[in-house]
Protein backbone atom coordinates (compact mmCIF):
# COMPACT_ATOMS: atom_id res chain seq x y z
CA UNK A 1 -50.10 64.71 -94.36
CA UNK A 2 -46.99 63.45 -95.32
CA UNK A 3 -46.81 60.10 -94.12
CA UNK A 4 -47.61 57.14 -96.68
CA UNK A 5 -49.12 53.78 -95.58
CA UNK A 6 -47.85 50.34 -96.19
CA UNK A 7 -50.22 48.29 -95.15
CA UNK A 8 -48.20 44.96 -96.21
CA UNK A 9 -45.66 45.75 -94.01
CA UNK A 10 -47.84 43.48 -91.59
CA UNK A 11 -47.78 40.33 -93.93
CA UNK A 12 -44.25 40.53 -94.08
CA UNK A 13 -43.07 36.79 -93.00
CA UNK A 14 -40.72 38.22 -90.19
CA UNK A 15 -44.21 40.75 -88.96
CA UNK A 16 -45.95 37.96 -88.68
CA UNK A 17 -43.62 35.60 -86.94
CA UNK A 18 -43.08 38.06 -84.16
CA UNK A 19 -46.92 38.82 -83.76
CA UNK A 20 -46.90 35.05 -83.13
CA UNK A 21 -44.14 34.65 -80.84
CA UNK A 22 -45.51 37.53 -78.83
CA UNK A 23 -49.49 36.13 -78.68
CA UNK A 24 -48.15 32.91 -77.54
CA UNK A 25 -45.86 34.35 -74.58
CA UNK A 26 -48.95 36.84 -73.65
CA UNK A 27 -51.29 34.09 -73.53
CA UNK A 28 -48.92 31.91 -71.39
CA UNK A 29 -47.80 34.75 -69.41
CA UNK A 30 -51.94 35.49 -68.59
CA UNK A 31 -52.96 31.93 -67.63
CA UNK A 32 -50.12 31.58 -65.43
CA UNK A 33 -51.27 34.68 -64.05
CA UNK A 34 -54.83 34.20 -63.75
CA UNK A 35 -53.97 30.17 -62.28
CA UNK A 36 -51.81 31.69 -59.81
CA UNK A 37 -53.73 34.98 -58.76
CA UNK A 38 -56.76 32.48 -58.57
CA UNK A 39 -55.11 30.40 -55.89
CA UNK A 40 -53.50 33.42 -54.23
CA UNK A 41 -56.94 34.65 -54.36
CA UNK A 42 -59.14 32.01 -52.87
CA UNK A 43 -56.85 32.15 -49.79
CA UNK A 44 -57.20 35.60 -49.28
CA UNK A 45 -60.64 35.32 -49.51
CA UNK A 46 -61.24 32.41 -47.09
CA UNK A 47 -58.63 34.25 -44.57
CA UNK A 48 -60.33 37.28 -44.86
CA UNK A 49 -63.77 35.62 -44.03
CA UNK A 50 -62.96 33.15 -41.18
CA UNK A 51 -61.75 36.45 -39.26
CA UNK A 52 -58.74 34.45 -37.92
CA UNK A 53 -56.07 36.67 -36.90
CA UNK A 54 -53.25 36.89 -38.18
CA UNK A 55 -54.29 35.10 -41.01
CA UNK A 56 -57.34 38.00 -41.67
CA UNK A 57 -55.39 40.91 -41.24
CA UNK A 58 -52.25 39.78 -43.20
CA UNK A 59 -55.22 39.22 -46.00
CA UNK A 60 -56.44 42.81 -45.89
CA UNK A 61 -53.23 43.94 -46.19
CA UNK A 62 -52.42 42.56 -48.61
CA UNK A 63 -55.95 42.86 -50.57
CA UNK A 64 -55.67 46.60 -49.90
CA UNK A 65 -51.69 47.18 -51.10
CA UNK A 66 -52.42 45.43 -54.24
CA UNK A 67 -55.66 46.99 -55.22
CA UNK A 68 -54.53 50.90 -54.16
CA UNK A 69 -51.06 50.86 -56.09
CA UNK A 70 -50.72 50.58 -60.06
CA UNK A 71 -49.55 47.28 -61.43
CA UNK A 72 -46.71 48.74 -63.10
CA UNK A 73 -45.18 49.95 -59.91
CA UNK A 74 -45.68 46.82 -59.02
CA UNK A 75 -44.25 45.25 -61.42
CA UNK A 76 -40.97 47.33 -61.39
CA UNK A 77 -40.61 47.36 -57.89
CA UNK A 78 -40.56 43.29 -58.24
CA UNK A 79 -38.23 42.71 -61.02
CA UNK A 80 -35.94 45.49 -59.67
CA UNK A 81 -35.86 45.44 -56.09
CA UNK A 82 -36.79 41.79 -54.69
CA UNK A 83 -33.69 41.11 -56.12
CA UNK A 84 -31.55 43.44 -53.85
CA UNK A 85 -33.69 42.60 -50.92
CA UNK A 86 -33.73 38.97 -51.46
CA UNK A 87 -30.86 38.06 -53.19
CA UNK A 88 -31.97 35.92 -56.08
CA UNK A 89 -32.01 36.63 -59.45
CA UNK A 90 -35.55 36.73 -60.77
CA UNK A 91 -36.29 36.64 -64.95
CA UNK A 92 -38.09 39.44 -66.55
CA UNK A 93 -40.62 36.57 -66.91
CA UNK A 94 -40.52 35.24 -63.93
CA UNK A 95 -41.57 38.93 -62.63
CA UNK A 96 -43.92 39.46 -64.92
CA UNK A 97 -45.99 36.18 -63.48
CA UNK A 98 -45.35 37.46 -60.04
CA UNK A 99 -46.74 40.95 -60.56
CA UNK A 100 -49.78 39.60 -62.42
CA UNK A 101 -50.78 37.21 -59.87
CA UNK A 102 -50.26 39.00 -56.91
CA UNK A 103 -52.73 41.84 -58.59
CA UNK A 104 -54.92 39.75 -59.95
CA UNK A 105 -54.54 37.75 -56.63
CA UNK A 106 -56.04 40.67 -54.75
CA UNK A 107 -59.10 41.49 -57.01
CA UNK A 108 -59.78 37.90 -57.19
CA UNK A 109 -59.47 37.68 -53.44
CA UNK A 110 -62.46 40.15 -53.13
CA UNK A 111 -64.47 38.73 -56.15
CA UNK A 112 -64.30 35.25 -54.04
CA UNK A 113 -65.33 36.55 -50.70
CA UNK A 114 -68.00 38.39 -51.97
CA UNK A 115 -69.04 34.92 -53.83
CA UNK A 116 -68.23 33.36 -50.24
CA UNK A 117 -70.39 35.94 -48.74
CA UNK A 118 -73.33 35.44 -51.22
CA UNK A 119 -74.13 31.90 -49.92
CA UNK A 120 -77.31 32.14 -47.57
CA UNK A 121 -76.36 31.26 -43.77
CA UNK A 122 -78.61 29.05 -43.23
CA UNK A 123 -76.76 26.85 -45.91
CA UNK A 124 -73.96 27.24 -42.89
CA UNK A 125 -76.01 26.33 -40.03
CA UNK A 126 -76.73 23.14 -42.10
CA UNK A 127 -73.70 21.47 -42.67
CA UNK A 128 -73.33 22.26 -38.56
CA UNK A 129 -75.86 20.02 -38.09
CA UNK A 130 -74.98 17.45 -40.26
CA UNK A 131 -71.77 17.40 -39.03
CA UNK A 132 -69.13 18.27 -41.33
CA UNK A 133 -66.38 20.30 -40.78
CA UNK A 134 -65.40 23.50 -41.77
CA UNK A 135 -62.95 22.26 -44.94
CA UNK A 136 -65.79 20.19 -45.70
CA UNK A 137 -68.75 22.57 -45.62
CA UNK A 138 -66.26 24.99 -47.72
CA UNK A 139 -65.59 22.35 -50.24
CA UNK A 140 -68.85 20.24 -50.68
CA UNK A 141 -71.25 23.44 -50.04
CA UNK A 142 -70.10 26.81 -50.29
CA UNK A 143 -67.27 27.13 -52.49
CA UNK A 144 -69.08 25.36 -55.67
CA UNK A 145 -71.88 28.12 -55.59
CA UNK A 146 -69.64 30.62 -54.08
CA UNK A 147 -67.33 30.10 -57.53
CA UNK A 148 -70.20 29.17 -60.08
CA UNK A 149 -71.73 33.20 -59.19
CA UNK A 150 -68.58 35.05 -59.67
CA UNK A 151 -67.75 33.01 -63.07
CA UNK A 152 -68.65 36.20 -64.97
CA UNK A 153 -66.22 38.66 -62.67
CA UNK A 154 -63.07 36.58 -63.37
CA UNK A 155 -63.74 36.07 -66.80
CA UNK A 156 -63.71 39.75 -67.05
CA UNK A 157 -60.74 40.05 -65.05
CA UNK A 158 -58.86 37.41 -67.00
CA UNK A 159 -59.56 39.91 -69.99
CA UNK A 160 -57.97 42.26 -67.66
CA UNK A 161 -54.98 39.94 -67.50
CA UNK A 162 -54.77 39.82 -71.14
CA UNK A 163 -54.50 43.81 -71.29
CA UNK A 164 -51.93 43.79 -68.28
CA UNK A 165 -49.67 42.15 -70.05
CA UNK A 166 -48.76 44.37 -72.28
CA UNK A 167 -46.84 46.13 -69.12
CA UNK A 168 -44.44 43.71 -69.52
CA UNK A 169 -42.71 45.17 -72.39
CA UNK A 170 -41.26 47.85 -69.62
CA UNK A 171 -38.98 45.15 -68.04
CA UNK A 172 -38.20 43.66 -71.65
CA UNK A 173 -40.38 40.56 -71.93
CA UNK A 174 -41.10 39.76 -75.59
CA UNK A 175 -44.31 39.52 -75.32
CA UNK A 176 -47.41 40.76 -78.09
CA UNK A 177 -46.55 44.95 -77.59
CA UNK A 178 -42.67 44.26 -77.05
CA UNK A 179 -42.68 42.50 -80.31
CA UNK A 180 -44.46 44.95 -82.40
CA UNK A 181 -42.33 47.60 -80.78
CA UNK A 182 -39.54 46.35 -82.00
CA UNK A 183 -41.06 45.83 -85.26
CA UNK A 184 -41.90 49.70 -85.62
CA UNK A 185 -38.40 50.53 -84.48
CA UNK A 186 -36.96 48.22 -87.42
CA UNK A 187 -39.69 49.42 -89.87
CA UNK A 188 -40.74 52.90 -89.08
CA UNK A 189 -44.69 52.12 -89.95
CA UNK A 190 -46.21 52.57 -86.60
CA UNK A 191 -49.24 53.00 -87.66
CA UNK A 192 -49.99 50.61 -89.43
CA UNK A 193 -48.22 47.92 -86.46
CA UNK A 194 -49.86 49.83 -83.88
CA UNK A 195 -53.50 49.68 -85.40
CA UNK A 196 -52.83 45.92 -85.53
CA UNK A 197 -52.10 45.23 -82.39
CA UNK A 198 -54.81 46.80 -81.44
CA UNK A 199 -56.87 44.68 -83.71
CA UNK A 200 -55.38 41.54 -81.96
CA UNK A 201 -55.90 42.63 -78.54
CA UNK A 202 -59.96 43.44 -79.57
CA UNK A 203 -59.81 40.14 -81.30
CA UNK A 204 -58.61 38.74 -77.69
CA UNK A 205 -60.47 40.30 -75.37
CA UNK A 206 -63.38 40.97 -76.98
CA UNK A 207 -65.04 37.04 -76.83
CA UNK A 208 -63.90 37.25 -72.65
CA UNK A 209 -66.27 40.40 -73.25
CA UNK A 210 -69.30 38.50 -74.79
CA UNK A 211 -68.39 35.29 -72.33
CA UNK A 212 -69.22 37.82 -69.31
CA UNK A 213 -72.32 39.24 -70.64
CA UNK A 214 -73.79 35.95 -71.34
CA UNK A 215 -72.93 34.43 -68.04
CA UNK A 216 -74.56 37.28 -66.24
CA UNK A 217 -77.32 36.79 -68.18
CA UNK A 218 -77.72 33.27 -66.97
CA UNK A 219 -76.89 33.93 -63.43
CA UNK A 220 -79.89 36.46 -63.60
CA UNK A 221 -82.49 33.94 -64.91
CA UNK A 222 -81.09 31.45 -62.78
């Protein structure tokens, strides 16, 4: 084996400046994401379960298209073609939010209606006799234990988020793998750049990881 390791190559000030720059547009990039694909979400999921047409079956649709086709397709086909069939001019950024949310948006949709689903009906057939409307027995009643059981799932697909952002780097977004792409092209030590991005992605993920098992475990004594 030929190739020699340089392991300070990622200590160098400019490494570690672009490691930076990348973590902080990866993490800002997934909490938009998850925020978005959350709200996104929660409407699919309450459209899907009031059965109100058209409202349910543009829902499924859209559940279904999201959750069959790969999120880089998706991603591509946003940043590339919106723009032709649109006409606006849409940021490699800006796409990269878009993509993320509207897949996470469809996951989350089902994680929430199965949450929705989860609530006993006779928890329904109260609030109908004490009179509240449907908003309000949603708000007051079912969504609060409908979102405190599926805690765990979107913690774990927030983690998700974190990994799916590395896609980005296909459309040119400077995010955590962009940066250390570029780093390797400018340095030639991919191993070494590639073993540590690794490392900060485990680093990242890995306490979303521990955050699901223990909230599980909770959920289960509780």
């Amino acid at each position: 084996m030929d190739y020699t390791f340089d392991w300070p190559i990622v200590l160098a000030p400019q490494t570690i400046m672009t490691i930076l720059g990348g973590l902080k547009l990866t993490l800002l990039v997934s909490a938009l994401a998850l925020v978005f694909g959350s709200a996104i979400g929660l409407a699919a999921a309450m459209a899907r379960h009031s059965g109100r047409m058209p409202f349910a079956q543009i829902a499924y649709v859209y559940v279904d298209l999201f959750r069959t086709t790969p999120p880089l397709v998706q991603l591509v086909w946003i940043y590339y073609v919106c723009p032709l069939l649109l006409g606006i001019n849409l940021s490699a950024v800006a796409a990269g939010v878009i993509a993320l949310s509207l897949n996470s948006g469809a996951f989350l949709g089902e994680v929430f209606r199965a949450g929705i689903q989860s609530v006993e009906q006779g928890q329904h057939d109260a609030t109908a006799v004490l009179g509240l409307s449907r908003w309000q027995t949603y708000r007051h009643v079912i969504l609060p234990q409908a979102l405190r059981r599926v805690t765990p799932a979107v913690t774990n697909i927030f983690m998700s988020l974190l990994k799916d952002s590395a896609l980005l780097s296909v459309i040119g977004v400077t995010e955590l793998t962009y940066g250390v792409q570029s780093e390797v092209a400018q340095t030639f030590r991919p191993f070494e750049l590639y073993t540590v991005l690794a490392a900060v992605y485990l680093v990242l993920t890995y306490p979303f990881s521990i955050l699901t098992s223990i909230l599980e475990r909770r959920f289960k004594e509780g």
